[in-house]
Protein backbone atom coordinates (compact mmCIF):
# COMPACT_ATOMS: atom_id res chain seq x y z
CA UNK A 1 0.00 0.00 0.00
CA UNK A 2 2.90 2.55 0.39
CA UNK A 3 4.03 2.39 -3.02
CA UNK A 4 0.85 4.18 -3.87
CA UNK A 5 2.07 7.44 -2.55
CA UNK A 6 5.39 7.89 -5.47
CA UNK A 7 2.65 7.41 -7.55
CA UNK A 8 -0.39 9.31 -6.19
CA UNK A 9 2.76 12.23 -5.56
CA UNK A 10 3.66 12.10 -8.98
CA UNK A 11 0.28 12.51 -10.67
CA UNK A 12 0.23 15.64 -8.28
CA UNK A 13 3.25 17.01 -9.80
CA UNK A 14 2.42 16.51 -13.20
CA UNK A 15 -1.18 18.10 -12.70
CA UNK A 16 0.76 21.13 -10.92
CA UNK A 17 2.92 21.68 -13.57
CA UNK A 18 0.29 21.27 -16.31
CA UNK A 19 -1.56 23.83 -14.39
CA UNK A 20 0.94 26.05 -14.33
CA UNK A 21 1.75 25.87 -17.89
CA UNK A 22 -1.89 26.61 -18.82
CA UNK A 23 -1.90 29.46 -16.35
CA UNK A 24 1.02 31.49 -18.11
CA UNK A 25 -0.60 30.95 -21.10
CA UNK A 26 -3.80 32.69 -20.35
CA UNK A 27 -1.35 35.79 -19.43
CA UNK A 28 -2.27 38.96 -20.64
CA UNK A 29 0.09 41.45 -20.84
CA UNK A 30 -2.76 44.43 -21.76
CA UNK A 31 -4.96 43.33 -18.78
CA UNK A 32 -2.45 43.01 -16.25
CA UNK A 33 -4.85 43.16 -12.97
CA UNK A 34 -6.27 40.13 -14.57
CA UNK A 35 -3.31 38.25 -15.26
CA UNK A 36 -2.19 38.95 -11.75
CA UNK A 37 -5.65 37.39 -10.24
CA UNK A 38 -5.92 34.38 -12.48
CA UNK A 39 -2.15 33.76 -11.35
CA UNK A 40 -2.76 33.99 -7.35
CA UNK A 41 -6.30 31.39 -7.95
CA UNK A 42 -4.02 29.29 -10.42
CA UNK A 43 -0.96 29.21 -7.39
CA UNK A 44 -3.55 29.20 -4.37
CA UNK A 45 -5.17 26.05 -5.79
CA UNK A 46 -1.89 23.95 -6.85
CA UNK A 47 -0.88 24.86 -3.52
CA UNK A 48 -4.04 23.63 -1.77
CA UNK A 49 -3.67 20.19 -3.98
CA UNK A 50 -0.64 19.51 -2.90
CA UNK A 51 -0.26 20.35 0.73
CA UNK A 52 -3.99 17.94 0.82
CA UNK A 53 -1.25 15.20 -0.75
CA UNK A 54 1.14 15.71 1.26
CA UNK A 55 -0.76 15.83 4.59
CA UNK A 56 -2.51 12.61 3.26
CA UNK A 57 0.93 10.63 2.93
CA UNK A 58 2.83 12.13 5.77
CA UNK A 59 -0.46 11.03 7.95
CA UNK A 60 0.28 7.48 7.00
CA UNK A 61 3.83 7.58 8.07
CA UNK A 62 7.17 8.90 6.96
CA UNK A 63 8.26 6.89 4.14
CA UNK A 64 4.68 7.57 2.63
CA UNK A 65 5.27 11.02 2.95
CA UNK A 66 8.73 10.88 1.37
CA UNK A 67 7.42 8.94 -1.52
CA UNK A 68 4.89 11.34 -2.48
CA UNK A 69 6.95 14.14 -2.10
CA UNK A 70 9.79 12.28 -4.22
CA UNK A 71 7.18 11.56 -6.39
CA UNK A 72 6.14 15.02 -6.97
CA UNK A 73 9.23 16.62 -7.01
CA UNK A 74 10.45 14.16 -9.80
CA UNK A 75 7.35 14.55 -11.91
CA UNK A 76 7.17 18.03 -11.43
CA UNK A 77 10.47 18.48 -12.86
CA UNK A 78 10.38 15.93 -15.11
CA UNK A 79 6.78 17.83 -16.79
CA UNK A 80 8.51 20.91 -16.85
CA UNK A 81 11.49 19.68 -18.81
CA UNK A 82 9.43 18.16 -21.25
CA UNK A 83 7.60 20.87 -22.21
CA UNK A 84 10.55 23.22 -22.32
CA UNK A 85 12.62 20.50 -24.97
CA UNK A 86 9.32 20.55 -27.13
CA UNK A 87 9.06 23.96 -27.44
């Protein structure tokens, strides 16, 4: 059952990051009030996902917590590097 958490952690990651990237997308540069309110929801909400995670696996134990966060942190990075190679 604790080898859920990498993986649970790392679907986290990727949906932060794919957030993210969807978020600076929908800048605006000639609404900028906008831009900056969309950002703070967009940040706010990632943030709430993954402390939720997080509190989920470290409530299980240690390891689980480690795991996730392993799991995000690779995935996370992983998503970002992708989609900075493919343009």
């Amino acid at each position: 059952m604790i080898w859920i958490w990498p993986i649970v952690g790392a679907l986290t990651g990727w949906l932060n990051a794919l957030l993210l990237s969807v978020a600076v997308k929908r800048l605006d540069a000639a609404q900028p009030e906008a831009s900056f309110m969309r950002m703070s929801v967009s940040m706010a909400g990632r943030w709430l996902v993954v402390a939720a995670v997080l509190a989920a696996a470290f409530k299980c134990g240690i390891k689980a917590g480690l795991l996730a966060l392993t799991g995000f942190w690779v995935a996370r990075w992983a998503a970002i590097l992708w989609w900075q190679c493919k343009g």
